[in-house]
Protein backbone atom coordinates (compact mmCIF):
# COMPACT_ATOMS: atom_id res chain seq x y z
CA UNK A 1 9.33 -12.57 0.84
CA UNK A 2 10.59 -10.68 -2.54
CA UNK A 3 12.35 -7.59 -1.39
CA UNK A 4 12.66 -4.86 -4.23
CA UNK A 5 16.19 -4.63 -5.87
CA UNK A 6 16.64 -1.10 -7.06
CA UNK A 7 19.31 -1.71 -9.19
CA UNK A 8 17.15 -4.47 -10.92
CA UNK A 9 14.80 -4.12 -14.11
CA UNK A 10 11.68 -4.52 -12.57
CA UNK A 11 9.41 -7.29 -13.39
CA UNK A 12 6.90 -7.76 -16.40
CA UNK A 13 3.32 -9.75 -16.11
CA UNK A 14 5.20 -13.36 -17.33
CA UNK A 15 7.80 -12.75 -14.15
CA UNK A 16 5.01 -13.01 -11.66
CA UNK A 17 3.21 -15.85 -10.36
CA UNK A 18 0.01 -16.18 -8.25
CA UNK A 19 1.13 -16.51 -4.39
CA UNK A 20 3.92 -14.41 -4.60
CA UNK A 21 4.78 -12.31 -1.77
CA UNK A 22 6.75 -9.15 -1.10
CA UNK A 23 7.38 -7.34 2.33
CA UNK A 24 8.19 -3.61 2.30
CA UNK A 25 10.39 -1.97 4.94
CA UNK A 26 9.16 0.20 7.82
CA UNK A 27 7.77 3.79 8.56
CA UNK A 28 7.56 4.66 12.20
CA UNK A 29 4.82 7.42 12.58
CA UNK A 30 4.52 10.01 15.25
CA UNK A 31 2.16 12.67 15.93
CA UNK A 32 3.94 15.29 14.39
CA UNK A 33 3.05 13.50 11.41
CA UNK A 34 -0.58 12.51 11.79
CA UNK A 35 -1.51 16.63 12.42
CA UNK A 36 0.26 18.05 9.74
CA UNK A 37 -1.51 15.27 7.41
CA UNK A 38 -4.65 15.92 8.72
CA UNK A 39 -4.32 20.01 8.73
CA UNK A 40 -3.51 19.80 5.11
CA UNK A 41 -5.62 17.28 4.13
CA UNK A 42 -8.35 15.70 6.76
CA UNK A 43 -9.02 18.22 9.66
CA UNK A 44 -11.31 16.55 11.77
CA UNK A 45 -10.58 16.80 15.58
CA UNK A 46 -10.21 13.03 16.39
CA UNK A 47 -6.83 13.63 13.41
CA UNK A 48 -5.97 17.49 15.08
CA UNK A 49 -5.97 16.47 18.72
CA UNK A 50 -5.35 13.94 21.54
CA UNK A 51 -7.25 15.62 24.00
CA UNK A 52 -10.43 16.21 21.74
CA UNK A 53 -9.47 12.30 19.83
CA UNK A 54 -10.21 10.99 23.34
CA UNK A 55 -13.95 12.02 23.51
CA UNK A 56 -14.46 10.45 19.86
CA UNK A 57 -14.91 6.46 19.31
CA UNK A 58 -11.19 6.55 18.37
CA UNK A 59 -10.02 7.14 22.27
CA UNK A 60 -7.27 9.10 21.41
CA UNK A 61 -5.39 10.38 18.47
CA UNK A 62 -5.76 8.62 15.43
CA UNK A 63 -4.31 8.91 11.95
CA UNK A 64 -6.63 9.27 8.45
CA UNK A 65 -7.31 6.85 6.91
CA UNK A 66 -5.75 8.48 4.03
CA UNK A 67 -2.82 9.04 5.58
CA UNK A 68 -2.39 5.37 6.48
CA UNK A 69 -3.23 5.23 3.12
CA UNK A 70 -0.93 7.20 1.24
CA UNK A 71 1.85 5.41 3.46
CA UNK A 72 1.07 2.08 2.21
CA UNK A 73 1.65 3.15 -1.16
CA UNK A 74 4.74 4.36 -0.41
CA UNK A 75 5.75 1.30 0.96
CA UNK A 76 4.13 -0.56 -1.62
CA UNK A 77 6.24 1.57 -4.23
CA UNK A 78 9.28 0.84 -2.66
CA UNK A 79 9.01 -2.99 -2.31
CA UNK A 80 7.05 -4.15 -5.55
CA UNK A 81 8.99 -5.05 -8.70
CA UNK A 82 6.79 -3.89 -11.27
CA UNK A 83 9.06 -2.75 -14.49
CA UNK A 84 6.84 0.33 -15.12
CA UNK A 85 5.71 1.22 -11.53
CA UNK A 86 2.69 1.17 -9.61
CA UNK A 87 -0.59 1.74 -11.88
CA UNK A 88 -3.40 1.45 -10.50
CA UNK A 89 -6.97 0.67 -12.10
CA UNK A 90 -9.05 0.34 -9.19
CA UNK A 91 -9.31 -0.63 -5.19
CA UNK A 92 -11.00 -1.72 -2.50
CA UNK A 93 -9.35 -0.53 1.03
CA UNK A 94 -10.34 -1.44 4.46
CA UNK A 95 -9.34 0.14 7.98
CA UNK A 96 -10.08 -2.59 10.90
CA UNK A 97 -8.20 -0.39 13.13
CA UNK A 98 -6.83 3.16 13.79
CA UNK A 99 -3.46 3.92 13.20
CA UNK A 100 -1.82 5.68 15.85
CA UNK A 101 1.31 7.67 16.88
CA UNK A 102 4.55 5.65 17.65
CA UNK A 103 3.02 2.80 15.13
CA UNK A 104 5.26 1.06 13.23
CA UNK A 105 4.17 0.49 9.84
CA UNK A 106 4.95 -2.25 7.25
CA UNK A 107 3.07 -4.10 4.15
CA UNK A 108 3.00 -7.18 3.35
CA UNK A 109 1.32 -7.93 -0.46
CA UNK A 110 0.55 -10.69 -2.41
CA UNK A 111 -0.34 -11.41 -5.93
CA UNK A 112 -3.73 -12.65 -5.79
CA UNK A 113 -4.64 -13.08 -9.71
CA UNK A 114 -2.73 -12.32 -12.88
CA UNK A 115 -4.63 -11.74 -16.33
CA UNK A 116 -3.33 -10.68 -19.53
CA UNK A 117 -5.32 -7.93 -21.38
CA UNK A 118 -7.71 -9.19 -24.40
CA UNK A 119 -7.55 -6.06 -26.09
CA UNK A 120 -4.14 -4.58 -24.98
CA UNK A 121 -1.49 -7.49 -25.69
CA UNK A 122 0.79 -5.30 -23.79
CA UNK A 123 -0.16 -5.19 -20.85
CA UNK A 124 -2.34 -7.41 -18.07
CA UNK A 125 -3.83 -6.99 -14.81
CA UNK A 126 -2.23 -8.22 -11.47
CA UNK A 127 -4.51 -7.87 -8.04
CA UNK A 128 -2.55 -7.76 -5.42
CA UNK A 129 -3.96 -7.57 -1.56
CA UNK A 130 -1.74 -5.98 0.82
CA UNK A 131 -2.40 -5.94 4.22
CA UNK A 132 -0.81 -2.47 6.39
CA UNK A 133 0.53 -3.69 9.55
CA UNK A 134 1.93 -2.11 13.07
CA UNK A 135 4.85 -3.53 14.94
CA UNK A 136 2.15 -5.87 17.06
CA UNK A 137 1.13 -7.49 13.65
CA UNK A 138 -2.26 -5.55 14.26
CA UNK A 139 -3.90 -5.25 10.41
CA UNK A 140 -4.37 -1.26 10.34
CA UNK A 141 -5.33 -1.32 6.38
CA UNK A 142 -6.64 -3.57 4.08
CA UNK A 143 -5.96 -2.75 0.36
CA UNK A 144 -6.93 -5.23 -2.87
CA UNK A 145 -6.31 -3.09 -5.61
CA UNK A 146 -5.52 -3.96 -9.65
CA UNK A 147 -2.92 -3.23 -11.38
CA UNK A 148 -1.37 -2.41 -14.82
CA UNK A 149 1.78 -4.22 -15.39
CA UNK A 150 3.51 -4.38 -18.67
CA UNK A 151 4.01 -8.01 -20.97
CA UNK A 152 7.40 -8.78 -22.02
CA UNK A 153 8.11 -7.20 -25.00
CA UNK A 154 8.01 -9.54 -28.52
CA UNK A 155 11.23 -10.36 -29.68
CA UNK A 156 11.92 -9.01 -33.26
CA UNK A 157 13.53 -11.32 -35.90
């Protein structure tokens, strides 16, 4: 698994191949967390609450989807090589299971596809599936999203 070099340039579409993995560090979540994401940003009771998460399908507190989410990109961010960051163009995301407090979150991604633009020569399209996991290997997230990576620049001369 690729781990992200900070130091590094990051990598252009022609330094990727199909199968390619990275694995992002970890982000422990607590409660603290999942209510002051939800407050600001999805205040439903089952995100708010243990006691009223309990009576919900969720069984207890749970964290938004969002939030699990907007964690994943963070992760994502800080263990992809891509020279000009994370773009993204589109997404599909899946949640098989709640997130909860004292999770332990990682991602683990992998370049599915790679395709050069027709009409942009610089610049192509990588998908990339990442998969959002807790400490038990549980898959919390599912993600397939595309995204804009830079060509090489042409050598003058």
């Amino acid at each position: 698994m690729a781990k992200k070099d900070q130091s590094a340039p990051g990598f252009y579409l022609e330094d990727l191949t199909v199968g390619q993995r990275f694995s992002s560090g970890t982000h422990t979540l607590d409660a603290d967390q999942i209510i002051s994401f939800a407050r600001q940003f999805d205040p439903q009771p089952f995100h708010l609450d243990d006691d009223a998460a309990k009576g919900t399908l969720f069984g207890g507190l749970a964290a938004s989807g969002w939030h699990t989410a907007a964690l994943t990109m963070k992760l994502i961010v800080q263990s992809t090589p891509f020279s000009s960051g994370v773009i993204g163009s589109n997404a599909v995301v899946k949640w098989p299971r709640p997130t909860r407090p004292d999770d332990v979150l990682h991602v683990e991604s992998e370049i599915m596809s790679l395709t050069p633009s027709k009409s942009r020569p610089e610049r192509g399209r990588v998908v990339m599936k990442s998969l959002t996991l807790n400490a038990k290997g549980d898959v919390l997230q599912e993600l397939e999203a595309t995204i804009v990576v830079p060509r090489k620049p042409l050598m003058e001369g």
